[in-house]
C-alpha atoms as a PDB file:
ATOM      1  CA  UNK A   1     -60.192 134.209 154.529  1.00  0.00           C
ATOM      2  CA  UNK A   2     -57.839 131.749 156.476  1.00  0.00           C
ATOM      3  CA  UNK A   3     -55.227 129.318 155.047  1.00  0.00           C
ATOM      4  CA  UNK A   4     -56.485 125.954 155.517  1.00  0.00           C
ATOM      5  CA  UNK A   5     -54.183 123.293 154.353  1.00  0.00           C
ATOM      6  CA  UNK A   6     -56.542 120.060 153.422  1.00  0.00           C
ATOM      7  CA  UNK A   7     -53.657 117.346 154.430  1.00  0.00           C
ATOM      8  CA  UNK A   8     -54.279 118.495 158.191  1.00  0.00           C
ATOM      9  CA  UNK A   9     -57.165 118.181 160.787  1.00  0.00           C
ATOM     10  CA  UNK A  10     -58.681 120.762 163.270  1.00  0.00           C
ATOM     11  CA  UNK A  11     -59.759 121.315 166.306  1.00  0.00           C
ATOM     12  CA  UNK A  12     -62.888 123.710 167.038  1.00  0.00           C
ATOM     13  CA  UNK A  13     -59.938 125.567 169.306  1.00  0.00           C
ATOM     14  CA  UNK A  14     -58.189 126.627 166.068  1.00  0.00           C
ATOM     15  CA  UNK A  15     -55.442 123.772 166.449  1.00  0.00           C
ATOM     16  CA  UNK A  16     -54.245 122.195 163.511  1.00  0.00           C
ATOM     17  CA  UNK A  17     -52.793 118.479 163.332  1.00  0.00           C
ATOM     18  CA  UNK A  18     -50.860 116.655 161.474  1.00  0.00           C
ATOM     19  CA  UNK A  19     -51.600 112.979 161.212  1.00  0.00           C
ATOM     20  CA  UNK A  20     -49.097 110.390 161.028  1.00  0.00           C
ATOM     21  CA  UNK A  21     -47.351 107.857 163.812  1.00  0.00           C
ATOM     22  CA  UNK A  22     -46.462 110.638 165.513  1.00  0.00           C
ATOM     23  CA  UNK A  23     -48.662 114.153 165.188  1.00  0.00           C
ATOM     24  CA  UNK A  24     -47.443 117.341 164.523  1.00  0.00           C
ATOM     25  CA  UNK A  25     -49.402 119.848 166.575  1.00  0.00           C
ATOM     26  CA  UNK A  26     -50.098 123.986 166.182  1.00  0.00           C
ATOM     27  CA  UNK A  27     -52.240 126.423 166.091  1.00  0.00           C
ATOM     28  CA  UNK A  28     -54.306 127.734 162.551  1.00  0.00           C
ATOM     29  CA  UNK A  29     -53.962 130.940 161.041  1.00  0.00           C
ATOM     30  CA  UNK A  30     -57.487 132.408 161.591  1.00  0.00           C
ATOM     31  CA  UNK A  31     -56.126 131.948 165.384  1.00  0.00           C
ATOM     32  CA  UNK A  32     -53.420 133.754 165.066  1.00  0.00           C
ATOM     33  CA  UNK A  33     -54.930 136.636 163.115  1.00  0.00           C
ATOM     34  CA  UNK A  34     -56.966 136.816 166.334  1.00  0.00           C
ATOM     35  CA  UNK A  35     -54.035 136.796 168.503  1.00  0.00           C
ATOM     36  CA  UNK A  36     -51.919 139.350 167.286  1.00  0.00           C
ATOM     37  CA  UNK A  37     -48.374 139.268 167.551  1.00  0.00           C
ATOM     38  CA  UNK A  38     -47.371 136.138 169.646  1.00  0.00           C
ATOM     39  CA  UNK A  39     -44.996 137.204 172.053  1.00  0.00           C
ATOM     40  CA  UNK A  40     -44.876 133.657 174.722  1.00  0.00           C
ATOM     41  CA  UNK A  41     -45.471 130.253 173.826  1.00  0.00           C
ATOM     42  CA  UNK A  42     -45.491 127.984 177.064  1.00  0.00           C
ATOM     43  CA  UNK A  43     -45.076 123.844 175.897  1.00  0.00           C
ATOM     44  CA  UNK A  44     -44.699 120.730 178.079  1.00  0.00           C
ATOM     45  CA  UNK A  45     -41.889 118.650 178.149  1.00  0.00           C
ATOM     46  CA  UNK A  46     -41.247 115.467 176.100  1.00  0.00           C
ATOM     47  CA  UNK A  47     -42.441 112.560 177.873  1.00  0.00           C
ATOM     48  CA  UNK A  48     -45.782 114.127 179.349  1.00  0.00           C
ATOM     49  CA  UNK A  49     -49.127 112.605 178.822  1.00  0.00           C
ATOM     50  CA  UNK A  50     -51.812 114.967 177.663  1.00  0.00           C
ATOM     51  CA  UNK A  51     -55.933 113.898 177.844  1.00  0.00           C
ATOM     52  CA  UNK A  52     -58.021 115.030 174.220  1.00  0.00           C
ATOM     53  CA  UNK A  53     -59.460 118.199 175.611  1.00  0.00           C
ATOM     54  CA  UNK A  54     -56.928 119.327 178.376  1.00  0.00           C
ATOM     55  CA  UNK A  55     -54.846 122.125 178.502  1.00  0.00           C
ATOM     56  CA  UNK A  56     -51.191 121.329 177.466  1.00  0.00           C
ATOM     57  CA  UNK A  57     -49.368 124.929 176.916  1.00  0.00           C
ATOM     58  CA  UNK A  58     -50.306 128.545 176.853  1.00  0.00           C
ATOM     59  CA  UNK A  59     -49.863 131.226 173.437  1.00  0.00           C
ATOM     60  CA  UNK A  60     -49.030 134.627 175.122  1.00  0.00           C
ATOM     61  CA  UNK A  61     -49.922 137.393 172.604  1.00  0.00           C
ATOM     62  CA  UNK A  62     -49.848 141.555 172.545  1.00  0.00           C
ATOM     63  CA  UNK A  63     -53.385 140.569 173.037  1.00  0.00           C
ATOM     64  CA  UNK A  64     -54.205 138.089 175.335  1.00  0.00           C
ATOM     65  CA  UNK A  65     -52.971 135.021 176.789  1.00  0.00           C
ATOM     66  CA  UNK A  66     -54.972 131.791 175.389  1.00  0.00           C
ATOM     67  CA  UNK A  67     -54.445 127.900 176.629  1.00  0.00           C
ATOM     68  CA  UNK A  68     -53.677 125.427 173.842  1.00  0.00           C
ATOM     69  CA  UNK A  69     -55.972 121.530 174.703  1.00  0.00           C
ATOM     70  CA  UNK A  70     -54.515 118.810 173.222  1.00  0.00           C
ATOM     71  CA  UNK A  71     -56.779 117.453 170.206  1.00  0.00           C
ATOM     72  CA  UNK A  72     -55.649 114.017 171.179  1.00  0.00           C
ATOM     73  CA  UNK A  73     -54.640 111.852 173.920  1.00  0.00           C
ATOM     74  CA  UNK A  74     -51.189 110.250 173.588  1.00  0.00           C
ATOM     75  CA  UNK A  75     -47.844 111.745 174.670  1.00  0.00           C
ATOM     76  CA  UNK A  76     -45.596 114.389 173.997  1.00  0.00           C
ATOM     77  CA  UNK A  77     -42.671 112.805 171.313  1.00  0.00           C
ATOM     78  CA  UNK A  78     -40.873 116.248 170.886  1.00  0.00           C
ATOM     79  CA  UNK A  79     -41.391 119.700 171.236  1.00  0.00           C
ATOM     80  CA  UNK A  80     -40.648 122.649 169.109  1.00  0.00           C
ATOM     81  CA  UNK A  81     -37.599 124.340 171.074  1.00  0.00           C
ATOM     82  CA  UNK A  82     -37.541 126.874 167.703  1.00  0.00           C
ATOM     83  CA  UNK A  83     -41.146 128.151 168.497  1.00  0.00           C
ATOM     84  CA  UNK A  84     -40.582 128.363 172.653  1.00  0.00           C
ATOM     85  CA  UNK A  85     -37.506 130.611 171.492  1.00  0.00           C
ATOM     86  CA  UNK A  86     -38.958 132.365 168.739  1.00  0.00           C
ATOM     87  CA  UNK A  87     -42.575 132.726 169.457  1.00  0.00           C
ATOM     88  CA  UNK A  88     -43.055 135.220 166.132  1.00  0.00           C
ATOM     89  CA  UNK A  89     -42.127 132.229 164.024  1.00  0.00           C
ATOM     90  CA  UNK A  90     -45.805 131.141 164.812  1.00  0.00           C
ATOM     91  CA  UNK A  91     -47.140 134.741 163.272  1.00  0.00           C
ATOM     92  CA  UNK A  92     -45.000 134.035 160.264  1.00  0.00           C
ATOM     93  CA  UNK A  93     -46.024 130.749 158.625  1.00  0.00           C
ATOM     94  CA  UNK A  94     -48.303 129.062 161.515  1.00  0.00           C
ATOM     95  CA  UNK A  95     -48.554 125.501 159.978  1.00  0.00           C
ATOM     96  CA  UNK A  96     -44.699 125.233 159.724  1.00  0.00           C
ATOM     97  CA  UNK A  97     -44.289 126.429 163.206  1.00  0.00           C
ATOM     98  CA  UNK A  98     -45.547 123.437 165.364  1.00  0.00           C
ATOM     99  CA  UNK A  99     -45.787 123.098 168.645  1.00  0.00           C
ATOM    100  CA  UNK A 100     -45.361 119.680 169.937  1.00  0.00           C
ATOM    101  CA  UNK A 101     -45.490 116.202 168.367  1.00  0.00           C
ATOM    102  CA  UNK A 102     -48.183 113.606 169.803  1.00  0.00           C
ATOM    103  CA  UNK A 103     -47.801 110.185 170.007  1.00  0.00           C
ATOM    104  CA  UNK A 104     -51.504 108.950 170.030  1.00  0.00           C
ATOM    105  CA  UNK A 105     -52.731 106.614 172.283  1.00  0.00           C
ATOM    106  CA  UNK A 106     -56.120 105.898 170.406  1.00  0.00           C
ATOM    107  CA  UNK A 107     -55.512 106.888 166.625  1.00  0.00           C
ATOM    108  CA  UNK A 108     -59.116 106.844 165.934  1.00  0.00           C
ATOM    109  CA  UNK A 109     -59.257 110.583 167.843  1.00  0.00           C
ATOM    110  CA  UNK A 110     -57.363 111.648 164.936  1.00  0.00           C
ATOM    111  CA  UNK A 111     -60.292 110.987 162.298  1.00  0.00           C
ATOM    112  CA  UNK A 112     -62.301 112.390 164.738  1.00  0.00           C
ATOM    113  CA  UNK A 113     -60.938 115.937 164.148  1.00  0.00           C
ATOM    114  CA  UNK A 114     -62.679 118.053 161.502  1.00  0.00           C
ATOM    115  CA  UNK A 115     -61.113 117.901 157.957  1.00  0.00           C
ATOM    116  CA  UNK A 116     -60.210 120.810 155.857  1.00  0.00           C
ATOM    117  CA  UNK A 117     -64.082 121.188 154.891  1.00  0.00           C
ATOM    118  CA  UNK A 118     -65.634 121.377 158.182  1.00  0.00           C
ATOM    119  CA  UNK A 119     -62.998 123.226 159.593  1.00  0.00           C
ATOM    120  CA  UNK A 120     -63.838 126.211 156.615  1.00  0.00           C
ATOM    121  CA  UNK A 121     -67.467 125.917 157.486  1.00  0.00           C
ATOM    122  CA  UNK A 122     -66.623 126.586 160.915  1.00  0.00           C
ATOM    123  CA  UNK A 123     -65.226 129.628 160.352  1.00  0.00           C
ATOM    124  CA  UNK A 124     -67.985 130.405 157.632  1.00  0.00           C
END
């Protein structure tokens, strides 16, 4: 069974977020148990404005390759130059490696993501 940490919210994509002024974006740890050893991980740059739903980055595994979507509109605040340089920091604790940060442009997308709860029923 996955790690779900019930302070975050989730995507049905297997993206966690992290809601404050600014969110804290990855990706969960059932997805990475499906990935395998992450060996890329493609981000935006800081300043870019992503749509809730569109693609924002690739995760490049032993795998496959798999597109990250944005769980929110808003734009990128930061990005986590520690994960583009050492992807397998993503296989080794998944919530503390995030991706990007999102500024939100409607915050009301954010309580629109599944909870902790839903997200575990999801994956059954």
């Amino acid at each position: 069974m996955s790690n779900v940490p019930s302070d975050l919210r989730y995507t049905n994509d297997h993206e966690w977020l992290s809601p404050g002024p600014t969110c804290k974006v990855g990706i969960t740890a059932f997805a990475v148990e499906q990935l395998g050893d992450i060996t890329l991980v493609d981000l935006p740059k800081v300043g870019d404005a992503v749509t809730k739903g569109g693609r924002f980055g690739t995760v490049e595994s032993v795998k496959s390759v798999s597109d990250l979507y944005a769980p929110i509109s808003g734009t990128i605040a930061a990005v986590n130059a520690e994960v583009s340089a050492s992807p397998e920091s993503v296989n080794a604790d998944p919530y503390a490696a995030w991706m990007v940060e999102i500024t939100p442009s409607d915050p009301g997308e954010v309580e629109a993501l599944l909870d902790a709860a839903a997200y575990q029923a999801l994956l059954g």
